[in-house]
PDB file of N, CA and C in Angstrom:
ATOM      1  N   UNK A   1     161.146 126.967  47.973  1.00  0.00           N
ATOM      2  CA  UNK A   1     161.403 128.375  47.710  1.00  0.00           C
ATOM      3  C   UNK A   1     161.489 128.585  46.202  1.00  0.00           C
ATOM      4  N   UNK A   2     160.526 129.730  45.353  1.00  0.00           N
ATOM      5  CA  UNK A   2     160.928 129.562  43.899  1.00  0.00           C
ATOM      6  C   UNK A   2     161.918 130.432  43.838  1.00  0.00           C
ATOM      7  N   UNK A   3     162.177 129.889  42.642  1.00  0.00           N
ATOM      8  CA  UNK A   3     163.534 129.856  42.112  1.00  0.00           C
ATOM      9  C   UNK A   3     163.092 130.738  40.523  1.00  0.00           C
ATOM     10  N   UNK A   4     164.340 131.694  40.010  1.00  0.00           N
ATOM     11  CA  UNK A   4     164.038 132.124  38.773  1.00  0.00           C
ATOM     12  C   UNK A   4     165.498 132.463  38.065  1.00  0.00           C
ATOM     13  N   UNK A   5     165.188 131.918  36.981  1.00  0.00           N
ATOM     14  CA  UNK A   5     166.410 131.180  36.563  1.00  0.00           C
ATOM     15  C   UNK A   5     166.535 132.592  34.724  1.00  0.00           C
ATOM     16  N   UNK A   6     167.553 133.232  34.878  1.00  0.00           N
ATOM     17  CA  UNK A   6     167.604 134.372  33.489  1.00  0.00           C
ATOM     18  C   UNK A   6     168.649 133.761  32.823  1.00  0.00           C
ATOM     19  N   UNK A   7     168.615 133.743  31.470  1.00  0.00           N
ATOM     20  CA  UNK A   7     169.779 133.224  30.307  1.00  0.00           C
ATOM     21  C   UNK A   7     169.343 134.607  29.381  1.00  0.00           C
ATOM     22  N   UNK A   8     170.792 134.588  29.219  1.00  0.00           N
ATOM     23  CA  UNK A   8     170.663 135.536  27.916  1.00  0.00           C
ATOM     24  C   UNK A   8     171.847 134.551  27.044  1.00  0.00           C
ATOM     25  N   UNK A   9     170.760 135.201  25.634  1.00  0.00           N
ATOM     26  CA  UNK A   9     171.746 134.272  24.643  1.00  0.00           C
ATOM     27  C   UNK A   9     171.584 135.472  23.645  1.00  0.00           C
ATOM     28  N   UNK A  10     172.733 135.455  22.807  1.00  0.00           N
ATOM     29  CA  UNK A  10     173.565 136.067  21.714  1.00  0.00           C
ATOM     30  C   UNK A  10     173.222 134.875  20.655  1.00  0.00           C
ATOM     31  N   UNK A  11     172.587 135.481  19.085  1.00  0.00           N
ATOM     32  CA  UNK A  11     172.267 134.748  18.408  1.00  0.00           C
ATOM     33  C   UNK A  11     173.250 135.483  17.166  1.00  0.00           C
ATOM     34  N   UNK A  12     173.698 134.392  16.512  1.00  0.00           N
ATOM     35  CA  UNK A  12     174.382 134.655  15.072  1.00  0.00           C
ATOM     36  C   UNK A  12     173.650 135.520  14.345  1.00  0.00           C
ATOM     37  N   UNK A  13     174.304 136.249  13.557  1.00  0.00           N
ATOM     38  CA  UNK A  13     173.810 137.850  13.007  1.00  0.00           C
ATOM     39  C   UNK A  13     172.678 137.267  11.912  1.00  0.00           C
ATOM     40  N   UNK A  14     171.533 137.533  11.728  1.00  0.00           N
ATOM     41  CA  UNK A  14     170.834 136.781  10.832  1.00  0.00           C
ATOM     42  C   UNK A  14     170.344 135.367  10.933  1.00  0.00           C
ATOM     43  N   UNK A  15     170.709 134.930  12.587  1.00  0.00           N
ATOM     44  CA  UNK A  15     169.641 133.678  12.423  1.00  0.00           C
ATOM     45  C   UNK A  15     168.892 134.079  13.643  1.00  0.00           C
ATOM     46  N   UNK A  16     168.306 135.529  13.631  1.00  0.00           N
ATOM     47  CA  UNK A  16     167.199 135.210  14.895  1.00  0.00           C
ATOM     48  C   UNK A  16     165.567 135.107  15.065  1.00  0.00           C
ATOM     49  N   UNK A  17     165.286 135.052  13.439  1.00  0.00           N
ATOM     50  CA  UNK A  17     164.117 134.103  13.488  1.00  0.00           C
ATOM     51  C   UNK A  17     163.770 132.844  13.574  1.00  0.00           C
ATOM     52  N   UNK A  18     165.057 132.298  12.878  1.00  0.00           N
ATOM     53  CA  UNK A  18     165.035 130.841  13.341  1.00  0.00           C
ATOM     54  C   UNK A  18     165.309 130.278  14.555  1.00  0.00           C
ATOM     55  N   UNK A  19     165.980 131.414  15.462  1.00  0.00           N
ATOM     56  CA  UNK A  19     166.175 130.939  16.614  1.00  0.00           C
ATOM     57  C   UNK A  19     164.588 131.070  17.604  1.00  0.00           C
ATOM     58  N   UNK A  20     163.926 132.020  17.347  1.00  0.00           N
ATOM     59  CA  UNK A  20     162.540 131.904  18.066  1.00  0.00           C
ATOM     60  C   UNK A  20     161.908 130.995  17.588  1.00  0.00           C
ATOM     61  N   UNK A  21     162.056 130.364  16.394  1.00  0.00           N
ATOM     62  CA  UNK A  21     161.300 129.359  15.560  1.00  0.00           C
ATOM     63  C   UNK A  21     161.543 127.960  16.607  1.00  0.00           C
ATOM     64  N   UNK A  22     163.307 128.043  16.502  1.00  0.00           N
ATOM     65  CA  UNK A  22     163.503 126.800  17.084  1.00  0.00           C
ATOM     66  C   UNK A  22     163.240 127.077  18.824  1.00  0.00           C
ATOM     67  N   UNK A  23     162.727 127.926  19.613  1.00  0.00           N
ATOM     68  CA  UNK A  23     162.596 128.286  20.834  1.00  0.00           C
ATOM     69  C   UNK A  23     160.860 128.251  21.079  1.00  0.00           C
ATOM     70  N   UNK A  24     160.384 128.168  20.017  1.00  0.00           N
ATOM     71  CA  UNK A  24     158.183 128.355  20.581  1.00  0.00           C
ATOM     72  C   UNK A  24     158.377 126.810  20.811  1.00  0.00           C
ATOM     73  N   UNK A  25     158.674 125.730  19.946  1.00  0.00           N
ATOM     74  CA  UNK A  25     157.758 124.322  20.935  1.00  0.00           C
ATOM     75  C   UNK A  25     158.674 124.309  22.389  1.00  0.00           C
ATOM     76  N   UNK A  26     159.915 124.389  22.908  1.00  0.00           N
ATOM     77  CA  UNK A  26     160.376 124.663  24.109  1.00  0.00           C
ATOM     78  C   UNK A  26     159.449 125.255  25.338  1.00  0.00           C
ATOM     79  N   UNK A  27     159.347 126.530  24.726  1.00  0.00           N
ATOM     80  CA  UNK A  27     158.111 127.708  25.402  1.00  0.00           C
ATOM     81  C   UNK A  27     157.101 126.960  25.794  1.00  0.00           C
ATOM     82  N   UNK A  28     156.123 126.670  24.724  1.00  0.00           N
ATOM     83  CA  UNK A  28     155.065 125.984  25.082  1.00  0.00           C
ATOM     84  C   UNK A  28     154.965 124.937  25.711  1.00  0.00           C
ATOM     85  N   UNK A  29     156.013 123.965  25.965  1.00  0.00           N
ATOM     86  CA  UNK A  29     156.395 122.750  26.367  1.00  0.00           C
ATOM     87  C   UNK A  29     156.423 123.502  27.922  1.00  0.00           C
ATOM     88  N   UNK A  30     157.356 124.512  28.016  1.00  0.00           N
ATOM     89  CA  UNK A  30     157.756 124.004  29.253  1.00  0.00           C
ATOM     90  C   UNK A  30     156.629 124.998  30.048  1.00  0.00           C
ATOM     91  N   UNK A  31     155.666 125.978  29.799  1.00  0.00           N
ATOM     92  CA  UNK A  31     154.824 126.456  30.213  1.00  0.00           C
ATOM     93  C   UNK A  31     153.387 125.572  30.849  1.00  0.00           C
ATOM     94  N   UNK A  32     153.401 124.056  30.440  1.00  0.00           N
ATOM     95  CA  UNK A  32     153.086 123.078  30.697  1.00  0.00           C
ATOM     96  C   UNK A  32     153.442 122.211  31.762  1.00  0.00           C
ATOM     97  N   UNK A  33     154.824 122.414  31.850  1.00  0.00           N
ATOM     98  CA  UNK A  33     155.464 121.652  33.231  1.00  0.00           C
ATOM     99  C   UNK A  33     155.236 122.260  34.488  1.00  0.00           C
ATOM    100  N   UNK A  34     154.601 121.004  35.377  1.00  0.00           N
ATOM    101  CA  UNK A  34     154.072 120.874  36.592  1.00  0.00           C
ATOM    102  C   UNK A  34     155.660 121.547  37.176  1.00  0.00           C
ATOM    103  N   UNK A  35     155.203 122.604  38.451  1.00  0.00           N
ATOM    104  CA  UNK A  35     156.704 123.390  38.694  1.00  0.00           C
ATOM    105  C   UNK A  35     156.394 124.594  38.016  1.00  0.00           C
ATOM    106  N   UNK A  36     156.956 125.001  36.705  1.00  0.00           N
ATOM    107  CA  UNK A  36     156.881 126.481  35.590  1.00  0.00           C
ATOM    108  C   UNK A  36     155.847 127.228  36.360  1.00  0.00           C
ATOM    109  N   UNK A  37     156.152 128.278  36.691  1.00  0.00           N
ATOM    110  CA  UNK A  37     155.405 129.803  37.007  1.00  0.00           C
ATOM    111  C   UNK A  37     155.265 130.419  35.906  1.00  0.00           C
ATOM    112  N   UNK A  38     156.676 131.040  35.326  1.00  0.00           N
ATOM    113  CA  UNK A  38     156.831 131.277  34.003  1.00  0.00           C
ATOM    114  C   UNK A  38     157.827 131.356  33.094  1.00  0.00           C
ATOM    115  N   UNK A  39     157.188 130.973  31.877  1.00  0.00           N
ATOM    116  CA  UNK A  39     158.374 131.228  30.919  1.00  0.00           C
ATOM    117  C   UNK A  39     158.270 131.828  29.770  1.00  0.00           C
ATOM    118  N   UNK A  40     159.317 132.871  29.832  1.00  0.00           N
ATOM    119  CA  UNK A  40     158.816 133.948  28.549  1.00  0.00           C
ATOM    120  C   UNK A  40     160.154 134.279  27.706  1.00  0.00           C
ATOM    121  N   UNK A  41     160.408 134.918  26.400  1.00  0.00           N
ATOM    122  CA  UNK A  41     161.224 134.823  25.379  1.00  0.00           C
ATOM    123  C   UNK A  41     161.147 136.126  25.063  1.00  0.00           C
ATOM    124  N   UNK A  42     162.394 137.544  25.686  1.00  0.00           N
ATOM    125  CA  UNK A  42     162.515 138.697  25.190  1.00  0.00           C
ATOM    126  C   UNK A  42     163.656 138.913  24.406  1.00  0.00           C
ATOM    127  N   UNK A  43     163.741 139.890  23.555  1.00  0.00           N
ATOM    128  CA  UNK A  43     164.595 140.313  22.661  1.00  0.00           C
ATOM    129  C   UNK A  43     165.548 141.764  23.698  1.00  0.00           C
ATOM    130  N   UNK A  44     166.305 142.194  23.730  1.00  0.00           N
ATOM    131  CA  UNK A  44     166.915 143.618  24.109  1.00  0.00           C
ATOM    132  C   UNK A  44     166.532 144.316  23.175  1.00  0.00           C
ATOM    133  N   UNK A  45     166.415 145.611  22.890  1.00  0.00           N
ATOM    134  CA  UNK A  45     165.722 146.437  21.876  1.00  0.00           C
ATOM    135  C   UNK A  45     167.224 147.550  21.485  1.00  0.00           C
ATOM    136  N   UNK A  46     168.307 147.475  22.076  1.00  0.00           N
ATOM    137  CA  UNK A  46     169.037 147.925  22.058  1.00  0.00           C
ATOM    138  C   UNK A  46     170.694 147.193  22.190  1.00  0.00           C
ATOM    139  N   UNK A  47     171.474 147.398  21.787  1.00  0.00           N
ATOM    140  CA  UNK A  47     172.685 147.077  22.266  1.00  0.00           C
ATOM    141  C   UNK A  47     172.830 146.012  21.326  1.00  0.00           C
ATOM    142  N   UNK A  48     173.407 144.342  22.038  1.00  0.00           N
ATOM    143  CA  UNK A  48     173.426 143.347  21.546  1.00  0.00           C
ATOM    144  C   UNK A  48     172.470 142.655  20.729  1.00  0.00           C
ATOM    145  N   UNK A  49     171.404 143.133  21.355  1.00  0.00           N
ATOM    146  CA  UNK A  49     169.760 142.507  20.492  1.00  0.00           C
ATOM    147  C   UNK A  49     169.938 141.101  21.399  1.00  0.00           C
ATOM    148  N   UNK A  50     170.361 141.082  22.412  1.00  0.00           N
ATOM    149  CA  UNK A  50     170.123 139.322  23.068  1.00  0.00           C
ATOM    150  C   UNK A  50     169.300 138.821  23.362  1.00  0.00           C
ATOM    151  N   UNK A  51     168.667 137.414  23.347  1.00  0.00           N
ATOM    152  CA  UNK A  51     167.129 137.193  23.676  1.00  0.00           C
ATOM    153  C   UNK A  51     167.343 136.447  25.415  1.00  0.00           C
ATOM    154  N   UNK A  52     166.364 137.017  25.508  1.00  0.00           N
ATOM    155  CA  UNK A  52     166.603 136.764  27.350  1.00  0.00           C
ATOM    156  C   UNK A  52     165.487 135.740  27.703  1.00  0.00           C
ATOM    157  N   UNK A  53     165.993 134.410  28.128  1.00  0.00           N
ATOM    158  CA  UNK A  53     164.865 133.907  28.804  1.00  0.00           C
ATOM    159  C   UNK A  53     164.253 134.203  30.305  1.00  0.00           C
ATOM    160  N   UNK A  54     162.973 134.264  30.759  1.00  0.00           N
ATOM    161  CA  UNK A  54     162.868 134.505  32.046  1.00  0.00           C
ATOM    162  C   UNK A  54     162.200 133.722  32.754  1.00  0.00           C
ATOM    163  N   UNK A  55     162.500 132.356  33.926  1.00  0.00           N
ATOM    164  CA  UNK A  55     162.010 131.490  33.860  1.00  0.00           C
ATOM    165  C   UNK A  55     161.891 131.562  35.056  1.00  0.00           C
ATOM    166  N   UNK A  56     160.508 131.595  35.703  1.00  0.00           N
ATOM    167  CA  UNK A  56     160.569 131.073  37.458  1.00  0.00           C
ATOM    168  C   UNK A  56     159.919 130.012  37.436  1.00  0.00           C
ATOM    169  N   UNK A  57     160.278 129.237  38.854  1.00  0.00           N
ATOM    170  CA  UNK A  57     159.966 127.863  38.893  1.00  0.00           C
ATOM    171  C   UNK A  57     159.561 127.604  40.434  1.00  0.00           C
ATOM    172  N   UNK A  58     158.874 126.626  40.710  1.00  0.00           N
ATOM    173  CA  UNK A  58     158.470 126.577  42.373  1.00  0.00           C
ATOM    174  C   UNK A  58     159.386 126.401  43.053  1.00  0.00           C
ATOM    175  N   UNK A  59     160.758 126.214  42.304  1.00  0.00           N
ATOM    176  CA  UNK A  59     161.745 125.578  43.220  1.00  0.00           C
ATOM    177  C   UNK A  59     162.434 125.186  42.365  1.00  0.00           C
ATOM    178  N   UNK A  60     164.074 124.367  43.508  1.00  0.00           N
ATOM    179  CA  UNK A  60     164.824 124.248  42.319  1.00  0.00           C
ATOM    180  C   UNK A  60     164.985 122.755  42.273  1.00  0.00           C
ATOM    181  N   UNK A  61     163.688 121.989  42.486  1.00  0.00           N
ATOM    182  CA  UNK A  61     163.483 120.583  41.623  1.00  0.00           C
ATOM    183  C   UNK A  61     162.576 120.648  40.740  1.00  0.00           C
ATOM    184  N   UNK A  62     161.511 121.665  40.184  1.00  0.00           N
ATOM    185  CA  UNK A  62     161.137 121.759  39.177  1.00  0.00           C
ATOM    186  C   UNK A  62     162.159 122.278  38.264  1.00  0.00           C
ATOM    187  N   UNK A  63     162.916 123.182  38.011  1.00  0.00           N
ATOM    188  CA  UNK A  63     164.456 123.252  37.290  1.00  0.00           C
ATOM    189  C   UNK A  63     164.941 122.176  36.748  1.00  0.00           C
ATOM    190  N   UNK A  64     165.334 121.071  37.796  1.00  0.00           N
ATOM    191  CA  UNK A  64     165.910 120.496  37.699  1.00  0.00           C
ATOM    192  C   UNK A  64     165.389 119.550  36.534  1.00  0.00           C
ATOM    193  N   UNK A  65     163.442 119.517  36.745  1.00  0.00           N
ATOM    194  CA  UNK A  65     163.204 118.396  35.747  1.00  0.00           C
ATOM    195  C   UNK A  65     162.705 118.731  34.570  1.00  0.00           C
ATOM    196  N   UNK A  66     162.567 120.428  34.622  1.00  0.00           N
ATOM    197  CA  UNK A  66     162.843 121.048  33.000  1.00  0.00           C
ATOM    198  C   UNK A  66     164.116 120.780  32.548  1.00  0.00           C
ATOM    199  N   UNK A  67     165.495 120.979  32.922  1.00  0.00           N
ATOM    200  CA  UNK A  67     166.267 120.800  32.337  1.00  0.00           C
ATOM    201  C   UNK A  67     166.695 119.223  31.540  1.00  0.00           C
ATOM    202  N   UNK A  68     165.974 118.059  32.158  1.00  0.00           N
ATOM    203  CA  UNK A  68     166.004 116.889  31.981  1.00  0.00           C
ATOM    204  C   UNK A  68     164.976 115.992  30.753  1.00  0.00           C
ATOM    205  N   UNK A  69     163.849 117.887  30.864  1.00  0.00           N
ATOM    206  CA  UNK A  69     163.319 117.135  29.726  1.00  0.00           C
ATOM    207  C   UNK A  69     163.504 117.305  28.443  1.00  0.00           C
ATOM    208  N   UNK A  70     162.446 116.421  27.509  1.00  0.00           N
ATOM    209  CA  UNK A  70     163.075 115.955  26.046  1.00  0.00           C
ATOM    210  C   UNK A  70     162.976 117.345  25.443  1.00  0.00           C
ATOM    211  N   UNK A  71     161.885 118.281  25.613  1.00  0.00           N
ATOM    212  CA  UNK A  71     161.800 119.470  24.717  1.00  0.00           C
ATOM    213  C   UNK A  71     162.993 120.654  25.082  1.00  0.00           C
ATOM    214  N   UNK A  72     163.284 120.638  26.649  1.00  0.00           N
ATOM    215  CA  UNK A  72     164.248 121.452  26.192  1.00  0.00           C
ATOM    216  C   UNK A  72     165.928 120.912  25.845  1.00  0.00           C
ATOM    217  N   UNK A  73     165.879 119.662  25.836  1.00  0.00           N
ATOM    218  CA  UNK A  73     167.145 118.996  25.634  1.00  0.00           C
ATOM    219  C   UNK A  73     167.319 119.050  24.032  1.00  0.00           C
ATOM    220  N   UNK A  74     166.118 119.221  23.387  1.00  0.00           N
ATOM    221  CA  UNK A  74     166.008 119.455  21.857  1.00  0.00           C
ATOM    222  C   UNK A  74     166.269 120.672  21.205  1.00  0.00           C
ATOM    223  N   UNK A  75     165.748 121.585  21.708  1.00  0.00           N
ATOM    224  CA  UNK A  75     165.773 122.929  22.338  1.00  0.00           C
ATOM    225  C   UNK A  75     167.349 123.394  22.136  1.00  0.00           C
ATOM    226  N   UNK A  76     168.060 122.712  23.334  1.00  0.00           N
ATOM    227  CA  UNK A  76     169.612 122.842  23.255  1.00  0.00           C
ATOM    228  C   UNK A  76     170.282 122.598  22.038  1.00  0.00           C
ATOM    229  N   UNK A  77     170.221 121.782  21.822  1.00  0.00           N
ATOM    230  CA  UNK A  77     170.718 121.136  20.013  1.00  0.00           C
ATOM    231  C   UNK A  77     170.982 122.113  18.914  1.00  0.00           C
ATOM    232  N   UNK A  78     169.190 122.288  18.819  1.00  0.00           N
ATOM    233  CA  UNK A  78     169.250 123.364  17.705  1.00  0.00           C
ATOM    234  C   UNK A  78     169.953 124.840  18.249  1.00  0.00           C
ATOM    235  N   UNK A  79     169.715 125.237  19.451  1.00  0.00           N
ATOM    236  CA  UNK A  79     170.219 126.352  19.719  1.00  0.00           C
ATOM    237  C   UNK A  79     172.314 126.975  19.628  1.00  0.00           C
ATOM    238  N   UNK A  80     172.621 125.178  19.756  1.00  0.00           N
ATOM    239  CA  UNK A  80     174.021 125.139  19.412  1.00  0.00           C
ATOM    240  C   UNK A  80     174.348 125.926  18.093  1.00  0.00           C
ATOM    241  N   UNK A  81     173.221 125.628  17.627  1.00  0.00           N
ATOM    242  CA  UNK A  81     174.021 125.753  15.813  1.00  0.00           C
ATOM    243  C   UNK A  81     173.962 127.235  15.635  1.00  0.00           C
ATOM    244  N   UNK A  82     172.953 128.127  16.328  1.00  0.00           N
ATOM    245  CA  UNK A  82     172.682 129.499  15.705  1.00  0.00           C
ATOM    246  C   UNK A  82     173.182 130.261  17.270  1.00  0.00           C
ATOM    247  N   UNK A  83     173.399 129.975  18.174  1.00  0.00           N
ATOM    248  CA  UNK A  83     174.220 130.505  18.954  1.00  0.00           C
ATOM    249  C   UNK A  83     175.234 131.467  18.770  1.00  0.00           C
ATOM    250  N   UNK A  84     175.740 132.484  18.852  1.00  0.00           N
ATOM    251  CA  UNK A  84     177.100 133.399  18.783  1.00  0.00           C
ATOM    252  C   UNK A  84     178.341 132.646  19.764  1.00  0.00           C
ATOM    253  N   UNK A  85     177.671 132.386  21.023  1.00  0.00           N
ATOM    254  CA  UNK A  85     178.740 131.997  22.416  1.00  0.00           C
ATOM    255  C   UNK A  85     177.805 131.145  23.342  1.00  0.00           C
ATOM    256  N   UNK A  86     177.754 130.719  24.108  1.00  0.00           N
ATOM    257  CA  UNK A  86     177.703 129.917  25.645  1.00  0.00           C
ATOM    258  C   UNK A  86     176.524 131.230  25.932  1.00  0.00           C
ATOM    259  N   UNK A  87     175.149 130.826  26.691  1.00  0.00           N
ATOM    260  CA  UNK A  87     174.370 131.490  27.071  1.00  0.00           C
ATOM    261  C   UNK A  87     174.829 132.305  28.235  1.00  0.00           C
ATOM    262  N   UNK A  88     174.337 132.889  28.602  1.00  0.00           N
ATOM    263  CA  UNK A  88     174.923 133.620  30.439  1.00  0.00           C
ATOM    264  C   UNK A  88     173.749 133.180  31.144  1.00  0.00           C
ATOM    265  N   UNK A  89     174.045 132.374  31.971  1.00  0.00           N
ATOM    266  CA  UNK A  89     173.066 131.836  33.184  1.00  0.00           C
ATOM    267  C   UNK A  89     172.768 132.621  34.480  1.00  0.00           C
ATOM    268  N   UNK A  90     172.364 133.109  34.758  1.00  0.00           N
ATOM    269  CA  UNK A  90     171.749 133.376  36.405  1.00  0.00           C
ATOM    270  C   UNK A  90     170.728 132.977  37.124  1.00  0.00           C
ATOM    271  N   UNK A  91     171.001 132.014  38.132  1.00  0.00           N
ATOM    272  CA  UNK A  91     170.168 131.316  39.191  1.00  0.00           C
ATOM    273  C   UNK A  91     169.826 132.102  40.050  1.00  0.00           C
ATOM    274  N   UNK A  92     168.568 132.738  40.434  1.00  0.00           N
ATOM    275  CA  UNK A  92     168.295 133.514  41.913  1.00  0.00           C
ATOM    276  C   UNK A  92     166.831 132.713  42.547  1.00  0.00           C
ATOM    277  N   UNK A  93     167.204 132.866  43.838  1.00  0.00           N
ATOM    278  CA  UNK A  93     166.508 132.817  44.798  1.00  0.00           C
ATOM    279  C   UNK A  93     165.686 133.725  45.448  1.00  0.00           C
ATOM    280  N   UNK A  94     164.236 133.541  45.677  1.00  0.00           N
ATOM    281  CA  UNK A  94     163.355 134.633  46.290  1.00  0.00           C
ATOM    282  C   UNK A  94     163.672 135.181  47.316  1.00  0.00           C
ATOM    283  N   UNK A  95     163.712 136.040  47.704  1.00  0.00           N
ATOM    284  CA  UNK A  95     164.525 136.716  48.832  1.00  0.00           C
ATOM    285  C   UNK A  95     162.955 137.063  49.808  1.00  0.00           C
ATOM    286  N   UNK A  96     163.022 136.769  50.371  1.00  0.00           N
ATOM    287  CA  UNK A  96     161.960 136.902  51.696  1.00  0.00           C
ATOM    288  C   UNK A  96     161.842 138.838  52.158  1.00  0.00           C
ATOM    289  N   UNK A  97     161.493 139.305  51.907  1.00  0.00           N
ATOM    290  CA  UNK A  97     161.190 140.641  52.803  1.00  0.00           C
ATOM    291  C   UNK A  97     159.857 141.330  53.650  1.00  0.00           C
ATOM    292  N   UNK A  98     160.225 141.429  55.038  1.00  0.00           N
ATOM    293  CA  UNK A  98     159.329 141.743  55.592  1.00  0.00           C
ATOM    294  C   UNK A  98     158.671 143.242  55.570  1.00  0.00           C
ATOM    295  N   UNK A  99     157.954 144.027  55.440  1.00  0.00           N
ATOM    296  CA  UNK A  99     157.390 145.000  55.379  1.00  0.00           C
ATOM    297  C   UNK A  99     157.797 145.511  56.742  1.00  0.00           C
TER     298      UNK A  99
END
């Protein structure tokens, strides 16, 4: 069942080019992984300015082995440093509807 996985992250006032900087080899990396449907990198245009990841996956063992790999474990690192707070995670599941 895929799975689509939203983070929003809050970036320190003035580091959010470097934070997409340090977020494109991630992107591209994981748009590559066997599993990834998709993965894309938005900004809010309003409010907080938070960048939202939007990630679906075939399931939640492809998840599992993005999260395990080296690019986005690198990914994490740098994102510590220019971070504001702790990302906000939401895990959802495809919901089946019949017509």
């Amino acid at each position: 069942m895929a799975t689509k996985v939203i983070a929003f992250v809050s970036v320190k006032p003035g580091m959010e080019e470097e934070f997409i900087r340090a977020a494109a080899p991630c992107i591209a990396a994981s748009r590559s992984e066997a599993g990834v449907l998709r993965y894309d990198l938005w900004r809010e245009k309003d409010g907080e300015r938070r960048f939202v990841f939007d990630e679906l996956y075939t399931d939640q063992a492809a998840v599992q082995a993005h999260m395990a790999s080296d690019h986005f474990k690198a990914f994490g690192v740098a994102a510590r440093n220019l971070a504001a707070a702790r990302p906000s995670i939401t895990v959802t599941e495809e919901v089946e509807v019949s017509s």
